[in-house]
Protein backbone atom coordinates (compact mmCIF):
# COMPACT_ATOMS: atom_id res chain seq x y z
CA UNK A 1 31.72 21.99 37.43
CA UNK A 2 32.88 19.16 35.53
CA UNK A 3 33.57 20.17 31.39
CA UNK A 4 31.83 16.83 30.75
CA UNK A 5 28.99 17.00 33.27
CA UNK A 6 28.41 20.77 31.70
CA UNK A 7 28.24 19.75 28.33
CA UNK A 8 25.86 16.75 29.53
CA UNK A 9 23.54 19.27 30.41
CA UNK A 10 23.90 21.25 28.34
CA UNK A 11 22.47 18.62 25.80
CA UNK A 12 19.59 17.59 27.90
CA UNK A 13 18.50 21.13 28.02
CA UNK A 14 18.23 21.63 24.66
CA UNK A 15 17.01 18.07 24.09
CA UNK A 16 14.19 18.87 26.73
CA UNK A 17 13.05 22.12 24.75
CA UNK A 18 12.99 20.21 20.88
CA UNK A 19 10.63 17.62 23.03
CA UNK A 20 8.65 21.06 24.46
CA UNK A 21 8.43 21.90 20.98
CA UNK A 22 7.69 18.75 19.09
CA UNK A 23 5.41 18.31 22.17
CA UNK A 24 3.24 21.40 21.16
CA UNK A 25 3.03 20.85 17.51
CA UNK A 26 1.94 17.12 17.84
CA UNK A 27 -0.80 18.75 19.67
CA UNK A 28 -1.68 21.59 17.53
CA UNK A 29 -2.19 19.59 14.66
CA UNK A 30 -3.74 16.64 16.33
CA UNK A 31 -6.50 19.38 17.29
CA UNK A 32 -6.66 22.00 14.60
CA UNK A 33 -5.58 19.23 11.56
CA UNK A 34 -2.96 18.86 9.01
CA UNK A 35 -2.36 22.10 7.08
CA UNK A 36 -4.37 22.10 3.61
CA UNK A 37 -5.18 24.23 0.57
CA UNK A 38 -8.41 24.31 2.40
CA UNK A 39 -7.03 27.01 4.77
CA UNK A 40 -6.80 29.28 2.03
CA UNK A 41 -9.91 29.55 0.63
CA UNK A 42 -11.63 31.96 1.90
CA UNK A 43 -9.10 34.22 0.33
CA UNK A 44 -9.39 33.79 -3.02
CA UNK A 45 -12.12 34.56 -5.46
CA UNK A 46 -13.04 33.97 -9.12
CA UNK A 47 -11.63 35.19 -12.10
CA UNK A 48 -12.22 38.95 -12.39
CA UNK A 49 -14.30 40.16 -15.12
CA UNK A 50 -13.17 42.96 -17.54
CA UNK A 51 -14.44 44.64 -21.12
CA UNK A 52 -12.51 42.48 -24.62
CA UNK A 53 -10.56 46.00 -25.29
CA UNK A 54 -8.63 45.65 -22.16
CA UNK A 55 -6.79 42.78 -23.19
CA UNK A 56 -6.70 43.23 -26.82
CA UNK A 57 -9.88 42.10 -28.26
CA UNK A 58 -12.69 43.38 -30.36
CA UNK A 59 -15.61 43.21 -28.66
CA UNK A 60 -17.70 43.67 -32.19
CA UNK A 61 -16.10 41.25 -33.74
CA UNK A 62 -16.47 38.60 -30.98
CA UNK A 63 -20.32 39.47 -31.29
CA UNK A 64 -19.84 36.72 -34.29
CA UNK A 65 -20.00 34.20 -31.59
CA UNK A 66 -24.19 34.47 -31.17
CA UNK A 67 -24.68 34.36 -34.89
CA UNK A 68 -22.71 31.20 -35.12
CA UNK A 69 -23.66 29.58 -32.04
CA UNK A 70 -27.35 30.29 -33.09
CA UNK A 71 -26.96 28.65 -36.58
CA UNK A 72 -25.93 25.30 -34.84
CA UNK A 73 -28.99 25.53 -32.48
CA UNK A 74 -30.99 25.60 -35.69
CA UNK A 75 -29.27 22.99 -37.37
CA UNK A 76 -29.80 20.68 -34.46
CA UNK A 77 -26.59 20.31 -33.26
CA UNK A 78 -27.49 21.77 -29.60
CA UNK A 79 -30.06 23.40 -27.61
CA UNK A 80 -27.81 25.94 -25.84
CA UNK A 81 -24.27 26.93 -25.24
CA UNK A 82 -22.49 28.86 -23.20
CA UNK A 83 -19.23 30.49 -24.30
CA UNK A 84 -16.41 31.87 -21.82
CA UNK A 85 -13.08 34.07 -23.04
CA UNK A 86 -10.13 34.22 -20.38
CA UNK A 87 -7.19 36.37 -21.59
CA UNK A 88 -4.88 37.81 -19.46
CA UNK A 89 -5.64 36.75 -15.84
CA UNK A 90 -9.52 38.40 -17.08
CA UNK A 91 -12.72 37.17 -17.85
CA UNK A 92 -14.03 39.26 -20.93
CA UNK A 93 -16.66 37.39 -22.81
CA UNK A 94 -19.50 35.26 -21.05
CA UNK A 95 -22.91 34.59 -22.50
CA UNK A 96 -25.49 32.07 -22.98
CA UNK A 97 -27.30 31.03 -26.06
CA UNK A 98 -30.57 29.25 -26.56
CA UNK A 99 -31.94 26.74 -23.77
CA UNK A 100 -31.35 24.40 -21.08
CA UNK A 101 -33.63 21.76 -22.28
CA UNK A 102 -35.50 21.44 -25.47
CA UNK A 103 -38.68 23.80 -25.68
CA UNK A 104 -37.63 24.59 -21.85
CA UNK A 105 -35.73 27.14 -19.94
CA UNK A 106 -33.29 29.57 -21.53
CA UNK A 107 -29.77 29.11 -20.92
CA UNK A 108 -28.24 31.03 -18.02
CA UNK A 109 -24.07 32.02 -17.83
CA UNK A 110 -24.59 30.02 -14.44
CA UNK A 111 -25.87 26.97 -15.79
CA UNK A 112 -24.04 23.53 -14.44
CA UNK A 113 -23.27 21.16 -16.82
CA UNK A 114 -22.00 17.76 -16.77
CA UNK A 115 -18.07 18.21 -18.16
CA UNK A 116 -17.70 14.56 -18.98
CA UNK A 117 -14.59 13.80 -20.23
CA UNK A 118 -13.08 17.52 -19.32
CA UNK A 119 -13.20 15.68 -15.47
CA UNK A 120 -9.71 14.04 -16.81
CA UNK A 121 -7.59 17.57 -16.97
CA UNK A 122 -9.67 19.32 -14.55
CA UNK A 123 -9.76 16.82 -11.39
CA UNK A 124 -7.86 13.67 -11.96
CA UNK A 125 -4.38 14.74 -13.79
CA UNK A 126 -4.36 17.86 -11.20
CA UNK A 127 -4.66 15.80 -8.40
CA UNK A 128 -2.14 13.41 -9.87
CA UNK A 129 0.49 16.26 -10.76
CA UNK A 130 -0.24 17.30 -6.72
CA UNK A 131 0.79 13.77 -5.73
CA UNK A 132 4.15 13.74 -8.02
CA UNK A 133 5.13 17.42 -6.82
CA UNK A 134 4.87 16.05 -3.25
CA UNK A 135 6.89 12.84 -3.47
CA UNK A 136 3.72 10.87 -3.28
CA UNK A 137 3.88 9.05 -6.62
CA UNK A 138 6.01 9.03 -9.51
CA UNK A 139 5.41 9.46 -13.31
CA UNK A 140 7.61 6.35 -14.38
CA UNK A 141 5.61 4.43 -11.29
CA UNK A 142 4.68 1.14 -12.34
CA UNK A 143 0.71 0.64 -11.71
CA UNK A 144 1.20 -2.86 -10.39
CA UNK A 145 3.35 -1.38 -7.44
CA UNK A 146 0.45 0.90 -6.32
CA UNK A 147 -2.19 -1.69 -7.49
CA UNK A 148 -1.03 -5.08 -7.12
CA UNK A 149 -4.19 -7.23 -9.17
CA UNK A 150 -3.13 -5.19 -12.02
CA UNK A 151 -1.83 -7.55 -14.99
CA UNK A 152 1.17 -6.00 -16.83
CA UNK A 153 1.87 -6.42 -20.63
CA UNK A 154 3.65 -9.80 -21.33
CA UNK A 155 4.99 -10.10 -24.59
CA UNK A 156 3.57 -13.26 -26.39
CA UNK A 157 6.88 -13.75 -28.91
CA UNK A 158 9.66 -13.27 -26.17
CA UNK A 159 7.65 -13.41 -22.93
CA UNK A 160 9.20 -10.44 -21.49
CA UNK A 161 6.76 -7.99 -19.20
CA UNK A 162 6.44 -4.46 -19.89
CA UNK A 163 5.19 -2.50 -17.51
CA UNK A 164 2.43 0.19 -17.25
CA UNK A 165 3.74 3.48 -15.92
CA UNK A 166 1.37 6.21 -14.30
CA UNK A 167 2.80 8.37 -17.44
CA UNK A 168 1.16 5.42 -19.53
CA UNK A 169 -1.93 6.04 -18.35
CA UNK A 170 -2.33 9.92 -18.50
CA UNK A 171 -1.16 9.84 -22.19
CA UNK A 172 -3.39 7.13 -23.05
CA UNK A 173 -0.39 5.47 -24.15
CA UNK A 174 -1.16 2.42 -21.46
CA UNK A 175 -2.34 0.22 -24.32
CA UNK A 176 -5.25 -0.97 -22.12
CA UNK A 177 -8.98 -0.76 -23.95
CA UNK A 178 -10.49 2.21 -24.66
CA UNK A 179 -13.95 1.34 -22.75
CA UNK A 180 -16.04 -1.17 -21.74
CA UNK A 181 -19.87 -1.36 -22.63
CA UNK A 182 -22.23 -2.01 -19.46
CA UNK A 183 -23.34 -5.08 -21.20
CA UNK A 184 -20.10 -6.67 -21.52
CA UNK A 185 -19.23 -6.28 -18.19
CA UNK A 186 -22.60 -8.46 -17.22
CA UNK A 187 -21.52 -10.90 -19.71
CA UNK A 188 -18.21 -10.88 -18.23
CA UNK A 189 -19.38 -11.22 -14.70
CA UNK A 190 -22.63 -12.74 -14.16
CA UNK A 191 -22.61 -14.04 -11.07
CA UNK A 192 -21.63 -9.84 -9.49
CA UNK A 193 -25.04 -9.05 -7.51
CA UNK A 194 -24.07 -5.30 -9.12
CA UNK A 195 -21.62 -3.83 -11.27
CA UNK A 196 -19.72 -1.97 -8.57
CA UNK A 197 -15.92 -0.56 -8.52
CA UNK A 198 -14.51 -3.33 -7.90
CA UNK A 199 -15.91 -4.75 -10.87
CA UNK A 200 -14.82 -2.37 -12.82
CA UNK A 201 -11.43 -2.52 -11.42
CA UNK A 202 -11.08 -6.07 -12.02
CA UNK A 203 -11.79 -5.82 -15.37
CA UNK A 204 -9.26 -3.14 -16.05
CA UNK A 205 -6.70 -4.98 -14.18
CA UNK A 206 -7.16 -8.42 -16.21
CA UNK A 207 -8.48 -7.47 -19.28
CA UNK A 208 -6.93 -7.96 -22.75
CA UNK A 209 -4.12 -5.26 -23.34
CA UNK A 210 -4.58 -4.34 -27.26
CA UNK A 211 -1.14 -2.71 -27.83
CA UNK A 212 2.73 -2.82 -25.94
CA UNK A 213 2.92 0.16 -23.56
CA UNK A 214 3.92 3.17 -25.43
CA UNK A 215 3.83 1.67 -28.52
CA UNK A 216 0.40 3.56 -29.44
CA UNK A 217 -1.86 6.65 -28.44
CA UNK A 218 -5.54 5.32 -27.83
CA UNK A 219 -7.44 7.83 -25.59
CA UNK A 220 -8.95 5.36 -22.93
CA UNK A 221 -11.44 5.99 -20.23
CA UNK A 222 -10.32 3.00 -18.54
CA UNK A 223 -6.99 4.78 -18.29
CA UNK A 224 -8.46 7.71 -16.09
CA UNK A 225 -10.43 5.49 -13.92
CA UNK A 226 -7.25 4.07 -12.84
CA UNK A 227 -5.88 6.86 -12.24
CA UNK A 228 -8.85 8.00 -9.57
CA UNK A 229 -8.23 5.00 -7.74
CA UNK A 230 -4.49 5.74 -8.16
CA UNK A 231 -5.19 8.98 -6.54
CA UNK A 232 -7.49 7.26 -3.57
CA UNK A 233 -4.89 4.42 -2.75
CA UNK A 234 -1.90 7.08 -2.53
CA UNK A 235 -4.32 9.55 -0.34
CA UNK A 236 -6.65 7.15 1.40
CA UNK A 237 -8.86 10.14 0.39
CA UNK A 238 -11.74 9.42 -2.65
CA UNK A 239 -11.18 11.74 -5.83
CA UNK A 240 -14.06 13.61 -5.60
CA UNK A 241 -13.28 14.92 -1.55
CA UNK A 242 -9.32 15.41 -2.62
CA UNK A 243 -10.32 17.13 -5.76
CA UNK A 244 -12.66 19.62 -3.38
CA UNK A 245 -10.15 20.39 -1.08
CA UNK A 246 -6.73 20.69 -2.91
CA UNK A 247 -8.43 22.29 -6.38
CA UNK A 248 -11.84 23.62 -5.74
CA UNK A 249 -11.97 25.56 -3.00
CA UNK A 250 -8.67 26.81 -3.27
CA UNK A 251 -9.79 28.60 -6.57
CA UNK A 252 -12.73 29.43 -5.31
CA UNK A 253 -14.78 26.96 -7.29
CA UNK A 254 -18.41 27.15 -5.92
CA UNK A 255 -19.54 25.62 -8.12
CA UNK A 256 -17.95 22.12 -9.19
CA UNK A 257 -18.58 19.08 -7.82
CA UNK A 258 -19.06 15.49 -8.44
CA UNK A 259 -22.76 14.16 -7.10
CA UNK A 260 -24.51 17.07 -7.25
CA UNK A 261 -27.23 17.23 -4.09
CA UNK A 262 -31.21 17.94 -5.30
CA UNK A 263 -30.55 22.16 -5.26
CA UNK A 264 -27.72 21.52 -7.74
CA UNK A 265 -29.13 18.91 -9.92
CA UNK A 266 -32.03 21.84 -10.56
CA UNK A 267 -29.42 24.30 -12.36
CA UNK A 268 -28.18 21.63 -14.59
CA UNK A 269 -28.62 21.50 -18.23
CA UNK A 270 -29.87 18.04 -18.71
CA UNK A 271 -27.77 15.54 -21.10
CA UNK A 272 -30.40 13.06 -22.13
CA UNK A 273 -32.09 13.27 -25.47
CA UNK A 274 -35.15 15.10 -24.73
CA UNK A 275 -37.43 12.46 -26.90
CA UNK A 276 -35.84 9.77 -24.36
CA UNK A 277 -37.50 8.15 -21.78
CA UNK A 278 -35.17 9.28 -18.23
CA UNK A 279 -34.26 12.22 -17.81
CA UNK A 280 -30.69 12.57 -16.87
CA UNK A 281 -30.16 16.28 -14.90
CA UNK A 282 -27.31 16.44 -12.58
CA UNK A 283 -26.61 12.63 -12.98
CA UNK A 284 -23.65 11.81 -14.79
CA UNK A 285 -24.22 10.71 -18.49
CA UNK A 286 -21.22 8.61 -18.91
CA UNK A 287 -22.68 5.10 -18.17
CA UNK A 288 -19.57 3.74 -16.37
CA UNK A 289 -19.28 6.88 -13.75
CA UNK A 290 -22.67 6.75 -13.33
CA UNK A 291 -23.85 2.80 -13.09
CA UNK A 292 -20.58 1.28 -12.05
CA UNK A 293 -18.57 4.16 -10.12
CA UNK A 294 -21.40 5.69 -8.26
CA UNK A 295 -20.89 9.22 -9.86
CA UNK A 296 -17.36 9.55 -8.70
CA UNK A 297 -14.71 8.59 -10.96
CA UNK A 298 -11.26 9.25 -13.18
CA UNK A 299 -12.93 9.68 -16.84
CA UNK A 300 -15.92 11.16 -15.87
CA UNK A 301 -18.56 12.51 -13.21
CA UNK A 302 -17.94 16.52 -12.32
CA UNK A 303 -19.91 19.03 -12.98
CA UNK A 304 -18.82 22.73 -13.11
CA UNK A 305 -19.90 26.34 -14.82
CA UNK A 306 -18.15 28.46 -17.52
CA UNK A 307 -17.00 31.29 -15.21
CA UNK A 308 -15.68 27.87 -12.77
CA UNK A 309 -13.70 26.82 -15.54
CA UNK A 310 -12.49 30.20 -16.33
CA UNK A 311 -10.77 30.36 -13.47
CA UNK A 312 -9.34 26.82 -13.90
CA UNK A 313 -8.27 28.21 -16.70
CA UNK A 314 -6.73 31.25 -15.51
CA UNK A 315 -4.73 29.43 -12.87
CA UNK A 316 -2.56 26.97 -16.07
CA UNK A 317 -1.90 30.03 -17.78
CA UNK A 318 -0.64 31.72 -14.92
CA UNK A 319 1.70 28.77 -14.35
CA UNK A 320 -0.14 26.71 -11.83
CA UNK A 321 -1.15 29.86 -9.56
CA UNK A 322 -4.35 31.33 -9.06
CA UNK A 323 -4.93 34.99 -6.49
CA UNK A 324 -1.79 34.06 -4.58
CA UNK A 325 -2.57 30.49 -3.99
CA UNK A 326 -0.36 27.80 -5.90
CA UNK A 327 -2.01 24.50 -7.00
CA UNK A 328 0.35 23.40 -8.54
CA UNK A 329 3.94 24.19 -9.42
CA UNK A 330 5.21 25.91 -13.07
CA UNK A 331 7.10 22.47 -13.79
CA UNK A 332 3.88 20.97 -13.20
CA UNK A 333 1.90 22.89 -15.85
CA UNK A 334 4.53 21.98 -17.98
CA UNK A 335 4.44 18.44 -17.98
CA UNK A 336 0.46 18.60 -18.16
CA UNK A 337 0.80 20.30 -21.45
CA UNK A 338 4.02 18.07 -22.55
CA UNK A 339 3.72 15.13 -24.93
CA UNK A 340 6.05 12.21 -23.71
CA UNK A 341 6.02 10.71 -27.97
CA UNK A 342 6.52 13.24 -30.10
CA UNK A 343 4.40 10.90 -32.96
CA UNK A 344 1.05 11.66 -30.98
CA UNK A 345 -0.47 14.74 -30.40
CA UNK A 346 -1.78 13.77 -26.82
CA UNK A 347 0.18 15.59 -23.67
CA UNK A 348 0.32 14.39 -20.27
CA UNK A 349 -3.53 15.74 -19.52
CA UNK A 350 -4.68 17.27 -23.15
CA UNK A 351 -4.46 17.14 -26.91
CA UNK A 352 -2.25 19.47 -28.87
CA UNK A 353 -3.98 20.93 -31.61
CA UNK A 354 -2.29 20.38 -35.46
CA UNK A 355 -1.22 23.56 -37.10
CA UNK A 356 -4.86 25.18 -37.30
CA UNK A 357 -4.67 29.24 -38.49
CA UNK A 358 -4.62 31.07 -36.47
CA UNK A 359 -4.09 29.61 -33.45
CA UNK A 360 -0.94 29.65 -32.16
CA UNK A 361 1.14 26.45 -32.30
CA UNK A 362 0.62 25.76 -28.82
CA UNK A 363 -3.15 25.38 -28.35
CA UNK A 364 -4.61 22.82 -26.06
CA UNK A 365 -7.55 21.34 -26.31
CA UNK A 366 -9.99 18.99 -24.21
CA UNK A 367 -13.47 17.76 -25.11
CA UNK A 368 -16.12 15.92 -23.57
CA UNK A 369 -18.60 13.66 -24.94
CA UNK A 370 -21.98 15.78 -23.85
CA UNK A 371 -20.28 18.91 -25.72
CA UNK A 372 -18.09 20.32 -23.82
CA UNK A 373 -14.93 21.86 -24.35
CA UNK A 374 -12.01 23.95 -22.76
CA UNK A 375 -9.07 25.22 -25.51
CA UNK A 376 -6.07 26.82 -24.14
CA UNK A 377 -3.61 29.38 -25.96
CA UNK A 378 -0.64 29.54 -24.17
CA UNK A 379 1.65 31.69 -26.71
CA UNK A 380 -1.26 34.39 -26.48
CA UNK A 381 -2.42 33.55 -22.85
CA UNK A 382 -5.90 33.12 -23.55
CA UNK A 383 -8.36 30.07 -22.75
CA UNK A 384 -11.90 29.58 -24.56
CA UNK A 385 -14.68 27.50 -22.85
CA UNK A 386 -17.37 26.25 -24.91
CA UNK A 387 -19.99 23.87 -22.80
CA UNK A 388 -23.19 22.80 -24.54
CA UNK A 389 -25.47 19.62 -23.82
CA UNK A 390 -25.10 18.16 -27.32
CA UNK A 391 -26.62 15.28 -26.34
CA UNK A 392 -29.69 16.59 -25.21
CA UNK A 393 -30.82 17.93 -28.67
CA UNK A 394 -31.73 14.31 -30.14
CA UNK A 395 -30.62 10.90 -30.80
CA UNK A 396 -28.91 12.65 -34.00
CA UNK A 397 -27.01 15.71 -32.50
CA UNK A 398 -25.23 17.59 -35.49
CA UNK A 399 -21.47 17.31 -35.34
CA UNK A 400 -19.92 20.20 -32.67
CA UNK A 401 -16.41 20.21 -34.18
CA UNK A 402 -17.68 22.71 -36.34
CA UNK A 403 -19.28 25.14 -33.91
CA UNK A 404 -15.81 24.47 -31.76
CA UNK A 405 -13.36 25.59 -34.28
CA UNK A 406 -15.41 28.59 -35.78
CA UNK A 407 -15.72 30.09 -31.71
CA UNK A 408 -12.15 29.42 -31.87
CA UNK A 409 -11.28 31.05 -35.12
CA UNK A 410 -14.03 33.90 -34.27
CA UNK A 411 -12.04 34.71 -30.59
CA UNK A 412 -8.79 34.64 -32.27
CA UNK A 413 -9.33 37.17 -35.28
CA UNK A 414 -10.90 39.52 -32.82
CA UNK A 415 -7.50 39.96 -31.18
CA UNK A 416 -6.15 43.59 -31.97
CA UNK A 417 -2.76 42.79 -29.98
């Protein structure tokens, strides 16, 4: 045979088995779907639970926690509280103090409450960090590119435009407002038959930028609604659905959600001041998730459980990883906890806490505004949850910072190693 008519064939052989092949995964997929975190699942479980001593803490000592967490329910400052302690890959320290609602049922260690603000680290810069790992989006991205109504900075002395950056936005360096009151955005739009998202949208995207990009920290809500419709445009998939299938139930997270259905709502610890007039269980408190975004949104909206969070917890300090399943990578967990401007104490996702003794120099911290709170210790691998429903105790709740820092101070003197 011909060297040329043998090598011909020789081609179109092969060529014909790459189209067998191609051929059969094209249909594969097309039936069983796209490869997700979802596959693996059913795999993985919770954070394991384990005594203080076998991770180097005093379990007497931590027993401080009631007495202090029971002063502030006196004082006013809450009607319950749960506290979680993750050290070392273990859950060793879960109770509940005091009640759900006031005069009502007693707090449970399974109680739901509404995170809030914590819905910034916990859904929205995850799923972001997912995105930039995969080639999907970019920190330095300018938001105009992915969302073209948005109106960048223009300088009013030299004219020149300076551009908002997806970094911008999870530093809360964007200079864009901090929030928007539900009454301003009637005023500002009174001909809307509802404040919907794309109201809200609009109004981030036009209105008045206070500062130059990068030129100040100002921790904005507006900023993290942005970036859940970031996340939606780059995914064609809402937050709250991505969120569920490439975090959730890949840790094993029962038990977080945004929109909680009836069953749920029924666990919750409500947020609204029990002398009010609604009662707000299982409905987001923040008035912008819950009026204008429908419960689903970038600042605010999820709902989730101590011993949830734990192992959200768990998974950072084990460098993205949680029971053999990676959410994200170790270079990801390090941006999350990096901050871009050494002059502010805000990271890509949290806040750095100032030189507090004795925690370590690299504590984390993120609150929310119903009294929430998740602090992680990366120099002694540990994470402390602290959820309450601060707003629930009156129209006056007592100041939490204090209740935060003693658990903190409490968990870190009982460590023995």
């Amino acid at each position: 045979m011909n060297e040329k008519i043998r090598v011909a064939l020789g081609i179109t052989l092969w060529a014909g088995v790459a189209l067998c092949f191609l051929g059969a995964g094209i249909h594969f997929f097309a039936t069983n779907g796209f490869p997700t975190f979802e596959d693996e699942a059913a795999t993985t479980t919770t954070v394991v639970r384990d005594t203080p001593e076998s991770v180097g803490l005093d379990a007497r000592h931590l027993a401080n926690i009631e007495a202090t967490v029971e002063r502030h329910i006196a004082m006013g400052t809450t009607e319950g509280a749960v506290v979680a302690v993750v050290r070392n890959d273990k859950l060793v320290y879960l109770e509940a103090f005091g009640d759900m609602e006031h005069e009502g049922e007693a707090m449970r260690v399974d109680t739901r409450f509404d995170l809030a603000s914590l819905t910034k680290p916990v859904a929205t810069a995850t799923s972001v960090m997912q995105l930039v790992e995969r080639g999907m989006l970019r920190l330095d991205e300018h938001v105009s590119d992915i969302i073209p109504e948005f109106v960048d900075y223009v300088d009013p002395k030299t004219d020149e435009t300076r551009y908002v950056t997806v970094g911008h936005l999870m530093s809360h360096t964007s200079g864009i407002r901090p929030y928007v009151a539900l009454e301003r955005l009637k005023e500002e739009y009174p001909s809307a038959e509802r404040l919907d998202r794309s109201v809200m949208l609009d109004y981030i995207a036009h209105s008045e930028r206070l500062d130059t990009p990068d030129s100040v920290c100002k921790y904005s809500c507006l900023n993290y609604i942005l970036l859940g419709e970031i996340v939606e445009r780059r995914t064609g998939t809402p937050l709250d659905l991505y969120a569920e299938t490439n975090i959730f139930k890949p840790l094993g997270m029962e038990n977080t959600c945004f929109t909680p259905d009836e069953e749920y709502r029924t666990l919750c610890a409500p947020t609204s001041p029990w002398d009010g007039d609604e009662e707000l269980r299982g409905t987001v408190h923040d008035p912008l998730a819950r009026e204008v975004m429908s419960g689903v949104s970038g600042n605010a909206g999820l709902f989730s459980t101590a011993e949830d969070l734990a192992t959200y917890a768990a998974m950072l300090l084990n460098g993205g990883e949680w029971n053999g399943v990676k959410i994200i990578t170790p270079t990801s967990v390090e941006v999350l906890f990096s901050r871009p401007n050494e002059e502010y104490m805000r990271t890509m996702a949290w806040e750095q806490l100032e030189a507090e003794f004795p925690t370590s120099a690299t504590t984390y911290s993120h609150n929310g505004a119903t009294g929430t709170n998740i602090v992680i210790d990366r120099e002694r691998d540990m994470a402390i949850i602290i959820l309450t429903n601060r707003t629930h105790a009156n129209n006056k709740a007592g100041d939490i910072t204090d209740l935060r820092s003693s658990i903190r101070a409490i968990v870190t003197y009982a460590l023995t190693e």
